[in-house]
C-alpha atoms as a PDB file:
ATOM      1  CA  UNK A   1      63.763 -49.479   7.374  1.00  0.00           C
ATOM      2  CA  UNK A   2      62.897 -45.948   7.885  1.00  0.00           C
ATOM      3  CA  UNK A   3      62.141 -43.444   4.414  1.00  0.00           C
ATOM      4  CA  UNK A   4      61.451 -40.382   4.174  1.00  0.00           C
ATOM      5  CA  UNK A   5      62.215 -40.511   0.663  1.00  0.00           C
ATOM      6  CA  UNK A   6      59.771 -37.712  -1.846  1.00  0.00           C
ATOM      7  CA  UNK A   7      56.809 -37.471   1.420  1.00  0.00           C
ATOM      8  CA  UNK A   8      55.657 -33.893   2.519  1.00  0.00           C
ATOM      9  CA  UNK A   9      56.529 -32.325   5.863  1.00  0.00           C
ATOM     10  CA  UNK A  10      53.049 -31.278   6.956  1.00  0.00           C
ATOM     11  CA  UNK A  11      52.104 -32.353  10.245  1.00  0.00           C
ATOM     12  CA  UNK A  12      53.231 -33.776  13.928  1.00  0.00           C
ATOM     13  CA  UNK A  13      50.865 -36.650  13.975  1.00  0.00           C
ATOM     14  CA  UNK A  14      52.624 -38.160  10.467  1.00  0.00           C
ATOM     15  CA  UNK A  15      55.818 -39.483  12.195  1.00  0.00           C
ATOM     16  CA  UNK A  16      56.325 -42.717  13.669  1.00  0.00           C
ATOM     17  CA  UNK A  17      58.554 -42.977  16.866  1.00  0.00           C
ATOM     18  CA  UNK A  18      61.179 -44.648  14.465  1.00  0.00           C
ATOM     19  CA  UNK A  19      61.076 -42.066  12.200  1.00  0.00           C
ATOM     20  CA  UNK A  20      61.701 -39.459  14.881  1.00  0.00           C
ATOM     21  CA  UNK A  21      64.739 -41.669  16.038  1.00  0.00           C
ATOM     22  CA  UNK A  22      65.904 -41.666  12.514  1.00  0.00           C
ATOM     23  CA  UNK A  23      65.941 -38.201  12.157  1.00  0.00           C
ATOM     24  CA  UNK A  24      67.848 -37.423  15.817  1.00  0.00           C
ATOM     25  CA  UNK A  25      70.435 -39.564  14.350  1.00  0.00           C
ATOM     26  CA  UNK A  26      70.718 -38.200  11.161  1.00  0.00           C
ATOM     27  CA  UNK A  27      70.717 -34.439  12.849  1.00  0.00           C
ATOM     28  CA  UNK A  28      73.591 -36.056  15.096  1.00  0.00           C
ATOM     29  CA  UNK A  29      75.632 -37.212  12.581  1.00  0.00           C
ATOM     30  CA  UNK A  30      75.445 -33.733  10.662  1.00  0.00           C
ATOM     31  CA  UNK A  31      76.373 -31.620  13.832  1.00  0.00           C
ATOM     32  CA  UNK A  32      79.549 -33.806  14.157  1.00  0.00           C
ATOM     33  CA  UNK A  33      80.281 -33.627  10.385  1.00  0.00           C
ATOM     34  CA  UNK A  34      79.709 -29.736  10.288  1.00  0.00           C
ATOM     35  CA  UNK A  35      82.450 -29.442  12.990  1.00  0.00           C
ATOM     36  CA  UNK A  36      84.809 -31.280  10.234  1.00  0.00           C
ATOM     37  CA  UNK A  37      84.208 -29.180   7.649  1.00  0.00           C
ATOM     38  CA  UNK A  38      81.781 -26.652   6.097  1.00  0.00           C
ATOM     39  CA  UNK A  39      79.623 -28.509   3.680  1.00  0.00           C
ATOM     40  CA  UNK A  40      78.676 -31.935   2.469  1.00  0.00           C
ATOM     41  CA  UNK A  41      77.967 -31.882  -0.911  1.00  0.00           C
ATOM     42  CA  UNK A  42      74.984 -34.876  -0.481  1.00  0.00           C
ATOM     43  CA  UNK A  43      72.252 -32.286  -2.599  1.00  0.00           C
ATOM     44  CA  UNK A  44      74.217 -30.488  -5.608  1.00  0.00           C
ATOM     45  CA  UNK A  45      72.453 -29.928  -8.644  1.00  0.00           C
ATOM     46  CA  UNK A  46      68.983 -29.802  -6.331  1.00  0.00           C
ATOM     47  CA  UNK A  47      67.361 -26.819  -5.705  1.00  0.00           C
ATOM     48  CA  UNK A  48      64.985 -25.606  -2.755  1.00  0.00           C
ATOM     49  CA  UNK A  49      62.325 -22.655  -2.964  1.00  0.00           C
ATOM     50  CA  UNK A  50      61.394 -20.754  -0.172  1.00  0.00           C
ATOM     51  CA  UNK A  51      58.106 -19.404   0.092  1.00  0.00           C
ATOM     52  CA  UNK A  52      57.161 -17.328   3.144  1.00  0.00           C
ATOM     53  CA  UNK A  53      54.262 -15.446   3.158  1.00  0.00           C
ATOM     54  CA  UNK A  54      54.254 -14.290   6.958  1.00  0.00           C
ATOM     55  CA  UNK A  55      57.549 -13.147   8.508  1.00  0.00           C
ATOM     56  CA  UNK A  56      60.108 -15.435   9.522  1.00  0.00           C
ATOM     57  CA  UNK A  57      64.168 -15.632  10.663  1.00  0.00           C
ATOM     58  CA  UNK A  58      64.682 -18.776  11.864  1.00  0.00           C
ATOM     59  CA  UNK A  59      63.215 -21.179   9.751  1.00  0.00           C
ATOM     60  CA  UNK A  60      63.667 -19.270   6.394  1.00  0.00           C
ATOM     61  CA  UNK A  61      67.274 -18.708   7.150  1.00  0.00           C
ATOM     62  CA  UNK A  62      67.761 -21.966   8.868  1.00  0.00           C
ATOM     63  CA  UNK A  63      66.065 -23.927   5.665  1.00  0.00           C
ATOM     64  CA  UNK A  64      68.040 -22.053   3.012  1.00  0.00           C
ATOM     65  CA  UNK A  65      71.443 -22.765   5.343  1.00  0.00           C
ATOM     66  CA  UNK A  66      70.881 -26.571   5.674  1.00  0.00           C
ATOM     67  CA  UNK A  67      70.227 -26.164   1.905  1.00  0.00           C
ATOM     68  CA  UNK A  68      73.843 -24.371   1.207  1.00  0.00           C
ATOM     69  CA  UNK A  69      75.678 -26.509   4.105  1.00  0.00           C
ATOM     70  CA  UNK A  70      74.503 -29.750   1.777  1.00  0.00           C
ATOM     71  CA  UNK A  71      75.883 -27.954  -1.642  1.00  0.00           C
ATOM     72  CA  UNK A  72      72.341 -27.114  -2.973  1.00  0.00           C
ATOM     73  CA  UNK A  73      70.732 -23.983  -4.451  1.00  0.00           C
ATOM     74  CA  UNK A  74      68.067 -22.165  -2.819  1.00  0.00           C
ATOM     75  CA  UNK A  75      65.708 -19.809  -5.175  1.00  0.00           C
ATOM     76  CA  UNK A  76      63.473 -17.484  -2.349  1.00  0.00           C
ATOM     77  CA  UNK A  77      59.966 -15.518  -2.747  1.00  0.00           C
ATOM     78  CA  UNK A  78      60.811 -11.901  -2.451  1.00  0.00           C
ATOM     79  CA  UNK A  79      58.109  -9.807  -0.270  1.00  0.00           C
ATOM     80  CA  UNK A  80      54.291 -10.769  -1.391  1.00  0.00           C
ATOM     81  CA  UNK A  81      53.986  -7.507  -2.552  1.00  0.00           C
ATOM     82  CA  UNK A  82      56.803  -8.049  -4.815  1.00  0.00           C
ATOM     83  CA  UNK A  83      54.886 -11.559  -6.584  1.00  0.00           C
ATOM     84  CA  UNK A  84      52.582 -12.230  -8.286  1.00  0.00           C
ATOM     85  CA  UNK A  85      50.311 -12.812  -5.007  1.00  0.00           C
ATOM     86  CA  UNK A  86      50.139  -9.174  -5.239  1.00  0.00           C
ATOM     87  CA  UNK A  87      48.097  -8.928  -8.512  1.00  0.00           C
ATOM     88  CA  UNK A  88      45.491 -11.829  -7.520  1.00  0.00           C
ATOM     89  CA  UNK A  89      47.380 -15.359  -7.995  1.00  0.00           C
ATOM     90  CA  UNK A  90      45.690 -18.298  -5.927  1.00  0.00           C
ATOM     91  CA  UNK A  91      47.978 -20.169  -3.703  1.00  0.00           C
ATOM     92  CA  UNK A  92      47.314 -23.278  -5.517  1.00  0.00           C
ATOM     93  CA  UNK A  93      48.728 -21.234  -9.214  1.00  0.00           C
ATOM     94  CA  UNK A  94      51.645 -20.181  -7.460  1.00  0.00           C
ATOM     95  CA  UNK A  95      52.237 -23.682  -6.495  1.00  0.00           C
ATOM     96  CA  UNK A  96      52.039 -25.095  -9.439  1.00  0.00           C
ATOM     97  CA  UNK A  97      54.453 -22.715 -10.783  1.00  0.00           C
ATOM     98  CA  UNK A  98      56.935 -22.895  -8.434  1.00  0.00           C
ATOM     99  CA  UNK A  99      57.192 -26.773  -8.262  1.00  0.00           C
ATOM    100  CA  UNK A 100      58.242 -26.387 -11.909  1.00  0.00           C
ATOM    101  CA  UNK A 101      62.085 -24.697 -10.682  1.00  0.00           C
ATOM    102  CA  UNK A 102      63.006 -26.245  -7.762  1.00  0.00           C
ATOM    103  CA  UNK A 103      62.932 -29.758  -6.280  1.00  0.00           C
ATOM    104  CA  UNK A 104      61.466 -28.892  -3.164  1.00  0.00           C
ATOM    105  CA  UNK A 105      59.042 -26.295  -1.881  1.00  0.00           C
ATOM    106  CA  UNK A 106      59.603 -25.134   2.289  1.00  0.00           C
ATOM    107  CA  UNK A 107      56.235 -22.796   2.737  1.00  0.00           C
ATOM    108  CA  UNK A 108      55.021 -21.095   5.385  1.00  0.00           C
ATOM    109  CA  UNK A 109      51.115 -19.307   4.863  1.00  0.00           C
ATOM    110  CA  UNK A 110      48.963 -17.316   7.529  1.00  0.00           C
ATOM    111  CA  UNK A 111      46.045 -20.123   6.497  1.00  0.00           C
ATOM    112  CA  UNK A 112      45.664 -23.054   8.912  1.00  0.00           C
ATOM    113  CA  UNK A 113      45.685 -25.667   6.203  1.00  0.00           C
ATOM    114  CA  UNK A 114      47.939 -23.949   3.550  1.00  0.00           C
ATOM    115  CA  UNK A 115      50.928 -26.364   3.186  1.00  0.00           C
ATOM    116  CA  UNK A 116      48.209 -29.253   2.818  1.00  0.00           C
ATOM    117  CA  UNK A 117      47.081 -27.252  -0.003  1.00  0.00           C
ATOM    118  CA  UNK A 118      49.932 -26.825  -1.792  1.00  0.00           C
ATOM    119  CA  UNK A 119      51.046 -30.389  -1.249  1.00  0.00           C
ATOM    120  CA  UNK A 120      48.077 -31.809  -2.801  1.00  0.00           C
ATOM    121  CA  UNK A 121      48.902 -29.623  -6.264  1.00  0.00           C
ATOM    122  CA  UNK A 122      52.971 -29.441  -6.080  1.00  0.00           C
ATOM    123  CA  UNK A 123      54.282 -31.998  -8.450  1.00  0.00           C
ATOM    124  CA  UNK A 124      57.651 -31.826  -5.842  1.00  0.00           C
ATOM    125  CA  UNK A 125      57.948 -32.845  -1.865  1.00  0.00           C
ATOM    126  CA  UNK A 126      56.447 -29.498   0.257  1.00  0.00           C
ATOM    127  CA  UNK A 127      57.762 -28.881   3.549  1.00  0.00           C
ATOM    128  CA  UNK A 128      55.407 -27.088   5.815  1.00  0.00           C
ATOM    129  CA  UNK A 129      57.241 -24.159   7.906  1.00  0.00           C
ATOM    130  CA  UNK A 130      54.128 -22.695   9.310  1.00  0.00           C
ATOM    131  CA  UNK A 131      50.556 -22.648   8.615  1.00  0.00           C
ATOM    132  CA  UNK A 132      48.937 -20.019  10.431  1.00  0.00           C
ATOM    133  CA  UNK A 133      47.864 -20.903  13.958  1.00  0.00           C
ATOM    134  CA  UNK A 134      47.824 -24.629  12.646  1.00  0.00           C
ATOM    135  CA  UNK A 135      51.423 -26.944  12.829  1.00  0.00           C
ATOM    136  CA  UNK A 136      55.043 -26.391  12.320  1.00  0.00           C
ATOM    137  CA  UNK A 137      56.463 -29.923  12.297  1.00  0.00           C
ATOM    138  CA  UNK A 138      60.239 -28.833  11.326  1.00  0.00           C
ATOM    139  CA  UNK A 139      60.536 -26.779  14.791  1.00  0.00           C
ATOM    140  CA  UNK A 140      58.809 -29.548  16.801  1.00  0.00           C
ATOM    141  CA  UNK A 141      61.661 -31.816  14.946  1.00  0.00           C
ATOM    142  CA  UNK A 142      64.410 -29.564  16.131  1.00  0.00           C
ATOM    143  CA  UNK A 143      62.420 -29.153  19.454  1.00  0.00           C
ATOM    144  CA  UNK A 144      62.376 -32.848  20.239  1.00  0.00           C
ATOM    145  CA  UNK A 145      65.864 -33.483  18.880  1.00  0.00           C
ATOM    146  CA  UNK A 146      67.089 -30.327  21.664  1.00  0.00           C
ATOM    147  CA  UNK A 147      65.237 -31.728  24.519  1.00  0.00           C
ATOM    148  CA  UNK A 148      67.399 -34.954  23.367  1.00  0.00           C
ATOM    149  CA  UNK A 149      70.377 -33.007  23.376  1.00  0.00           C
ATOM    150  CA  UNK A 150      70.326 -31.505  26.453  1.00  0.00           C
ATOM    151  CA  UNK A 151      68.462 -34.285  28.907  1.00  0.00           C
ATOM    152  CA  UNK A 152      69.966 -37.241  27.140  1.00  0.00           C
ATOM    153  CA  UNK A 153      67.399 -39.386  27.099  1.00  0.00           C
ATOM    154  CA  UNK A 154      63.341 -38.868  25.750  1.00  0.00           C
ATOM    155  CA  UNK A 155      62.126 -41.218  28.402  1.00  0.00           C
ATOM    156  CA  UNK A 156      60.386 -40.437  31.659  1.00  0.00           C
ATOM    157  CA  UNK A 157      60.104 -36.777  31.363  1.00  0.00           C
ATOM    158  CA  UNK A 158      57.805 -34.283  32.744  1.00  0.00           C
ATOM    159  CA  UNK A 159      57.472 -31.009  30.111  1.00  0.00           C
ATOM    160  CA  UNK A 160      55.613 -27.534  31.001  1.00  0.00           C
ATOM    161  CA  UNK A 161      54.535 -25.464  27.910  1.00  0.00           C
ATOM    162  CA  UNK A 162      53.753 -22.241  28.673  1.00  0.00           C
ATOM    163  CA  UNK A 163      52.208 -19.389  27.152  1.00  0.00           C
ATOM    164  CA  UNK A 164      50.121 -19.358  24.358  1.00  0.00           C
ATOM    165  CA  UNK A 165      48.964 -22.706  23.392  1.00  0.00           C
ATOM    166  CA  UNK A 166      45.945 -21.990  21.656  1.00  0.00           C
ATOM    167  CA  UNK A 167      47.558 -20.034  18.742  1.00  0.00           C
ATOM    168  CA  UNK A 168      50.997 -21.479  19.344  1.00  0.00           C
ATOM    169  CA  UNK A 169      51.773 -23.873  15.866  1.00  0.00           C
ATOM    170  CA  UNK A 170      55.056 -24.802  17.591  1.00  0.00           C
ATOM    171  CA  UNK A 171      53.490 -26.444  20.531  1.00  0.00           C
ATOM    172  CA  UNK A 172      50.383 -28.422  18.262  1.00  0.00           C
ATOM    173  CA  UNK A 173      53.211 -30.369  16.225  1.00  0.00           C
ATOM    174  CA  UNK A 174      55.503 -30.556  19.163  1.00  0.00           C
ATOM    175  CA  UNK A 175      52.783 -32.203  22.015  1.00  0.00           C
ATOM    176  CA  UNK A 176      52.714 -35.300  18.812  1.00  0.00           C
ATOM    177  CA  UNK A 177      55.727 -36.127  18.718  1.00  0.00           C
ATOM    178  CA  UNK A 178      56.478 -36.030  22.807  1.00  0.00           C
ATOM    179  CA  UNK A 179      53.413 -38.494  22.656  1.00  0.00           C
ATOM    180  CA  UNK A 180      55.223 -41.008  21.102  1.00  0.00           C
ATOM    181  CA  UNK A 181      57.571 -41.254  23.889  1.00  0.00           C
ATOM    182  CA  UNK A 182      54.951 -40.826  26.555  1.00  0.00           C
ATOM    183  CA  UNK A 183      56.006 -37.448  28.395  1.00  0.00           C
ATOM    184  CA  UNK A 184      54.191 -36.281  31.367  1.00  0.00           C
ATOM    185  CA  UNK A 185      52.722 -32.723  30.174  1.00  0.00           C
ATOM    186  CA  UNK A 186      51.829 -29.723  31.941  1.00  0.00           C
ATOM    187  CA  UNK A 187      49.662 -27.168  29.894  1.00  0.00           C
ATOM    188  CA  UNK A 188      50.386 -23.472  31.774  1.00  0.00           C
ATOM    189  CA  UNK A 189      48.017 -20.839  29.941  1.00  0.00           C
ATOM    190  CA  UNK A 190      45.292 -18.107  30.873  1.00  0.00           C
ATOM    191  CA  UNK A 191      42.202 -19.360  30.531  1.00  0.00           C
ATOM    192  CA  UNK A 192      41.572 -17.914  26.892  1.00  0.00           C
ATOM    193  CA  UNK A 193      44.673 -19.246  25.369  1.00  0.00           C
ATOM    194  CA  UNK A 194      44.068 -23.323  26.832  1.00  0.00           C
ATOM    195  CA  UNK A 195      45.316 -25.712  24.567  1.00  0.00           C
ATOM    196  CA  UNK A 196      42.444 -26.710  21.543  1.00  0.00           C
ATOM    197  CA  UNK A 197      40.181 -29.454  23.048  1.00  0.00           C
ATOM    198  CA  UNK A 198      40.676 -31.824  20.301  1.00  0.00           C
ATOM    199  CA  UNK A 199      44.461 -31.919  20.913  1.00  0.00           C
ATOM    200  CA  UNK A 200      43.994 -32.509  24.984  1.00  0.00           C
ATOM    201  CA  UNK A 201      41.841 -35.151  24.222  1.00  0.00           C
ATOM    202  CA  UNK A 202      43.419 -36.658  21.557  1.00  0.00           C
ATOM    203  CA  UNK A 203      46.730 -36.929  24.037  1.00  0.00           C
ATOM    204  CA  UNK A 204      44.363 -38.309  26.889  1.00  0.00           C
ATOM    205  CA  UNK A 205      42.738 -41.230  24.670  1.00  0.00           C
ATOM    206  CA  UNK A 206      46.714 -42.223  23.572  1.00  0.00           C
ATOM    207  CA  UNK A 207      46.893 -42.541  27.463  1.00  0.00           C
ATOM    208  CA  UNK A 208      49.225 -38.969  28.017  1.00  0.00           C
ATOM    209  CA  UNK A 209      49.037 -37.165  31.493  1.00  0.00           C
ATOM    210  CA  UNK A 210      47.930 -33.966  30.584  1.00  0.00           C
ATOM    211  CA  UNK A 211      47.540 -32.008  33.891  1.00  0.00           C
ATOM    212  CA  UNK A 212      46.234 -27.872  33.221  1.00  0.00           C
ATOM    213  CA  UNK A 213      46.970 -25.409  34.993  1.00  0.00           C
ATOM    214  CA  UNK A 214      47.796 -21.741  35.379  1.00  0.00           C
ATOM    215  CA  UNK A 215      50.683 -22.037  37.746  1.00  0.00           C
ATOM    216  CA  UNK A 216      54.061 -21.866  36.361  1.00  0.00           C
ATOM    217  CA  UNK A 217      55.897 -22.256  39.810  1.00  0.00           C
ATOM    218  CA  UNK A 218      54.352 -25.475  40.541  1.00  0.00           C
ATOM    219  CA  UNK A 219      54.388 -26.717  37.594  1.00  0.00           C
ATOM    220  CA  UNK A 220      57.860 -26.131  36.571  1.00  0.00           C
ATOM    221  CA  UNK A 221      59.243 -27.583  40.335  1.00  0.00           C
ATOM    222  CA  UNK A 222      57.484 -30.818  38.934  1.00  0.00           C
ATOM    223  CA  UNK A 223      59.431 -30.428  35.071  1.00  0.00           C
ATOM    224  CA  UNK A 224      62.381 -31.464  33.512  1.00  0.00           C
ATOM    225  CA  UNK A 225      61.931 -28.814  30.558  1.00  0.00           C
ATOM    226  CA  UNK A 226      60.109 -25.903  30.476  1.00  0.00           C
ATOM    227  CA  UNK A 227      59.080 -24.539  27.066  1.00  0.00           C
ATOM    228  CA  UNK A 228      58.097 -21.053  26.492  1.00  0.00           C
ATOM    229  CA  UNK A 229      55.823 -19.556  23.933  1.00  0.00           C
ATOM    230  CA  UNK A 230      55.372 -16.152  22.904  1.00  0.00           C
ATOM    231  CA  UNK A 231      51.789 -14.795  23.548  1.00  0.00           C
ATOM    232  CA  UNK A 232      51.415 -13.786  19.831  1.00  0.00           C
ATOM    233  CA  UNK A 233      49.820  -9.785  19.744  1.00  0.00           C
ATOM    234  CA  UNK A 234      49.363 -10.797  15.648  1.00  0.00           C
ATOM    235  CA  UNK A 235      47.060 -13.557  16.046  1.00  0.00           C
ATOM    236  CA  UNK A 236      44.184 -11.442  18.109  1.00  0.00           C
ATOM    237  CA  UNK A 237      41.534 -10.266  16.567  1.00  0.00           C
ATOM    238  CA  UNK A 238      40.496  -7.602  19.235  1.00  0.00           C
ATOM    239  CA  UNK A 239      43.523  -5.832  21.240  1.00  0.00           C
ATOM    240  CA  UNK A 240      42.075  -5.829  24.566  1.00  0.00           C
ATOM    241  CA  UNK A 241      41.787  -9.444  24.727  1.00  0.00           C
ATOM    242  CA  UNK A 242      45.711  -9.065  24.438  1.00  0.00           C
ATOM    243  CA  UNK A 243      46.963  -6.220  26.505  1.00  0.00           C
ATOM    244  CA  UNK A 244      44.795  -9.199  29.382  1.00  0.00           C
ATOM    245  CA  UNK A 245      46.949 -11.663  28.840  1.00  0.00           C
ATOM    246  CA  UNK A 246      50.219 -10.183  27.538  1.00  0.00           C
ATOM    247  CA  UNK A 247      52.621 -10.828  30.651  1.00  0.00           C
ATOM    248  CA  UNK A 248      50.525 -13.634  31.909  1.00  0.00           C
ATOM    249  CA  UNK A 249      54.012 -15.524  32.674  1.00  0.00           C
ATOM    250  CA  UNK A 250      57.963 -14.310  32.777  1.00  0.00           C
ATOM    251  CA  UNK A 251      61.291 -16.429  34.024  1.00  0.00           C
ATOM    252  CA  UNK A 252      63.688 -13.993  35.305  1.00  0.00           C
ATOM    253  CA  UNK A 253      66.193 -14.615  38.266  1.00  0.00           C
ATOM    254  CA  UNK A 254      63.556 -14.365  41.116  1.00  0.00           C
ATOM    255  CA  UNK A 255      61.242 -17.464  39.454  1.00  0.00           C
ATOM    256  CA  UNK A 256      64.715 -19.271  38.773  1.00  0.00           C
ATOM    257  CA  UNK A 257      65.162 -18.569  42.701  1.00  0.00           C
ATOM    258  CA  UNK A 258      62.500 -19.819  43.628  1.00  0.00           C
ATOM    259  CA  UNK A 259      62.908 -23.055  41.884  1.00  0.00           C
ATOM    260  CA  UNK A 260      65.965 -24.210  43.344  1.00  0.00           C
ATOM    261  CA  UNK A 261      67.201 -26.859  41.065  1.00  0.00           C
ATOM    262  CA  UNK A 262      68.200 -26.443  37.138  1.00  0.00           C
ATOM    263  CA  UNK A 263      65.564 -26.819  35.049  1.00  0.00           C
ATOM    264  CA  UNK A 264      65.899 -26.883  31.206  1.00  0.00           C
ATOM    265  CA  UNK A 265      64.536 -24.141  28.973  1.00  0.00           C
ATOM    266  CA  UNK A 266      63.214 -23.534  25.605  1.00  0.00           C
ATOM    267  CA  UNK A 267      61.486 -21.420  23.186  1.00  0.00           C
ATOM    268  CA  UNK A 268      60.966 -21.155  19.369  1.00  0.00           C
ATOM    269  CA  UNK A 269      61.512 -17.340  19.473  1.00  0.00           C
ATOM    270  CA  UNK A 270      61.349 -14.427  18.942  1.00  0.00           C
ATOM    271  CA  UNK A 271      60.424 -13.789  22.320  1.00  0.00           C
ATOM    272  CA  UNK A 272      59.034 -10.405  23.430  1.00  0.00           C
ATOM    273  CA  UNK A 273      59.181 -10.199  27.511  1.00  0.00           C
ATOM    274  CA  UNK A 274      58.691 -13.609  29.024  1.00  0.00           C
ATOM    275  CA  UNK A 275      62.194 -14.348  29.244  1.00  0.00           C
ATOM    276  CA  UNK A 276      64.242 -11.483  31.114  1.00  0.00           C
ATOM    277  CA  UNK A 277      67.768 -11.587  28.928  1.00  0.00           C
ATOM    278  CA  UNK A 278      69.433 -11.567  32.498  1.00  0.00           C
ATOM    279  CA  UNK A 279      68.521 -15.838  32.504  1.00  0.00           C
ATOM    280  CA  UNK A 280      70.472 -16.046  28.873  1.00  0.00           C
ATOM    281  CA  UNK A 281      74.001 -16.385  30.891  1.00  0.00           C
ATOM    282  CA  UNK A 282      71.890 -19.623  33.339  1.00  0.00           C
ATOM    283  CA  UNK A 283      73.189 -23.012  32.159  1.00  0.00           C
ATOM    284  CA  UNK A 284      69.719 -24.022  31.558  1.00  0.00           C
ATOM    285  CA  UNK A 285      68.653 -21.531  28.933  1.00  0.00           C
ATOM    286  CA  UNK A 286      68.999 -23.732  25.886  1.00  0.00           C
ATOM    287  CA  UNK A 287      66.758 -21.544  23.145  1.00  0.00           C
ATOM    288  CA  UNK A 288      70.220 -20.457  21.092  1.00  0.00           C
ATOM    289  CA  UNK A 289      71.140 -23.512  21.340  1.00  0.00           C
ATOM    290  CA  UNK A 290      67.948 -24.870  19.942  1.00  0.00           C
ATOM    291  CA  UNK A 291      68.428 -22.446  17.293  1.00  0.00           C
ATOM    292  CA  UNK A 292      71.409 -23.655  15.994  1.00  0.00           C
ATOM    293  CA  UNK A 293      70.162 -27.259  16.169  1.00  0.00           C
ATOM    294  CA  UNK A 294      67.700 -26.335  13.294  1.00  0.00           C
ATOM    295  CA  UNK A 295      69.668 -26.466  11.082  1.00  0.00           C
ATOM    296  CA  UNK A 296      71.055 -29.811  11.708  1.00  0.00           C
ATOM    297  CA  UNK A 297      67.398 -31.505  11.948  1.00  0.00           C
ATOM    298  CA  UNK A 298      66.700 -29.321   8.844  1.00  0.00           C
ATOM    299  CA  UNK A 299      69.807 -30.665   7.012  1.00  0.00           C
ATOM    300  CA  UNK A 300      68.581 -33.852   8.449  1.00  0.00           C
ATOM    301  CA  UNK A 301      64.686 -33.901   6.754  1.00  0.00           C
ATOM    302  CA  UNK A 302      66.078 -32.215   3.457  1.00  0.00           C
ATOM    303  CA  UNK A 303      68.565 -35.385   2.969  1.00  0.00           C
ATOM    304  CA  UNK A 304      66.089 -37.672   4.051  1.00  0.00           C
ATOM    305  CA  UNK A 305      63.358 -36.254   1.459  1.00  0.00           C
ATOM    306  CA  UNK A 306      65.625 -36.192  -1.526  1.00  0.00           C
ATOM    307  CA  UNK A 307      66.385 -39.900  -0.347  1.00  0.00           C
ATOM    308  CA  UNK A 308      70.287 -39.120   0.234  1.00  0.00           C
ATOM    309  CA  UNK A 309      70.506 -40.099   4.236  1.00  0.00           C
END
């Protein structure tokens, strides 16, 4: 039997393939609840902090809706400058503070390793929603959940993710979890943003296709899915090394053209330029879609941690 019951949310690599499962149909069963009624009351009484210490829309907003939609309480982390961050207070202090007024902690922290961090001093479950250019396991969830959704099936698939893989948190948790079901991946980058070695490799010894390439057209005539990243200006250190890459790849019309046969598409958002808004009307564009499918798979690992699905 599958529990989720009081674990941290930190990483891709800590789910099973039946754990995934579970939480698909879990999410599944909430989107067809929701369209019953607004909320269902499994969390009242329990209370979720959000702390985000880089920006976010998405998953803060997403989080602290699952939270309502399940008749919870959310308490949320003003601005950094605003806490007590602001005047010197470790991560590990404000931790331990926090864990003391709510049940659970959702955190997302610009240092790859953060959420482990707090986990290992929160005397509640943490949830990690971002840690730096490390993982984001809750948007791989709803990722993987989406690709169900609109394919039907996790089997015998062939994924492109494009952009930038290097810094991209999304993709690190996401390429885990397709692992489990043994999807054919294409890695589409420039040269300086490649996926991390270890993670390539680590895919190749579980006995994943990874084929690499900078080629978007032929790679995506050979996909299923194609997932887009945002080449993220925030995580360079020098500028130039940006304005080279920014641009590297864009679906408009023409590439769609060019394709000639639906293909499915993603991204975690925001996106800047690499998806023309003149594709959002194409049947295939499925990112607001994935969107609102967070908050099902959120509603999903929130139940599931406080035991109640």
């Amino acid at each position: 039997m599958v529990s989720l019951k009081g674990k941290d949310i930190l990483h891709g690599n800590q789910f099973s393939k039946k754990e995934v499962e579970a939480i698909i149909r879990v999410a599944d069963q909430f989107a067809k609840e929701l369209k019953k009624r607004d909320s269902i009351p499994l969390l009242k009484g329990k209370i979720l902090a959000t702390l985000f210490f880089e920006p976010s829309t998405r998953t803060r907003l997403s989080f602290e809706t699952a939270m309502l939609r399940l008749g919870g309480g959310v308490i949320a982390m003003g601005s950094v400058e605003s806490s007590s961050v602001a005047k010197g207070e470790t991560l590990p202090d404000t931790i331990r503070t926090v864990s003391q007024y709510a049940d659970l902690i959702v955190i997302r922290h610009p240092q790859i390793g953060s959420a482990k961090v707090a986990a290992d001093v929160s005397s509640v479950p943490v949830i990690n929603a971002g840690d730096g250019a490390g993982q984001h396991p809750t948007q791989a969830l709803l990722d993987i959940y989406t690709i169900y959704k609109e394919l039907g099936s996790l089997k015998n698939l062939t994924i492109s993710l494009v952009g930038d893989l290097k810094y991209g948190r999304t993709v690190h948790a996401l390429v885990e979890l397709l692992s489990l079901f043994g999807t054919r991946l294409y890695f589409v980058t420039p040269e300086s943003l490649r996926m991390p070695e270890e993670i390539t490799l680590h895919l190749r010894e579980k006995g994943i296709e990874v084929l690499e390439t900078n080629d978007m057209i032929k790679s995506a005539k050979e996909s299923d899915l194609i997932y887009m990243t945002r080449i993220q200006k925030e995580r360079f250190g020098n500028l130039m090394e940006y304005e080279q890459v920014k641009g590297s790849y864009v679906i408009d019309k023409k590439f769609l053209e060019n394709l000639k046969k639906k293909v499915i598409i993603l991204h975690p958002l925001p996106r800047v330029d690499e998806i023309s808004s003149e594709v959002d009307d194409y049947p295939g564009s499925a990112y607001f879609r994935q969107v609102q499918n967070g908050i099902f798979v959120r509603m999903a690992l929130l139940s599931m941690v406080f035991g109640k699905r």
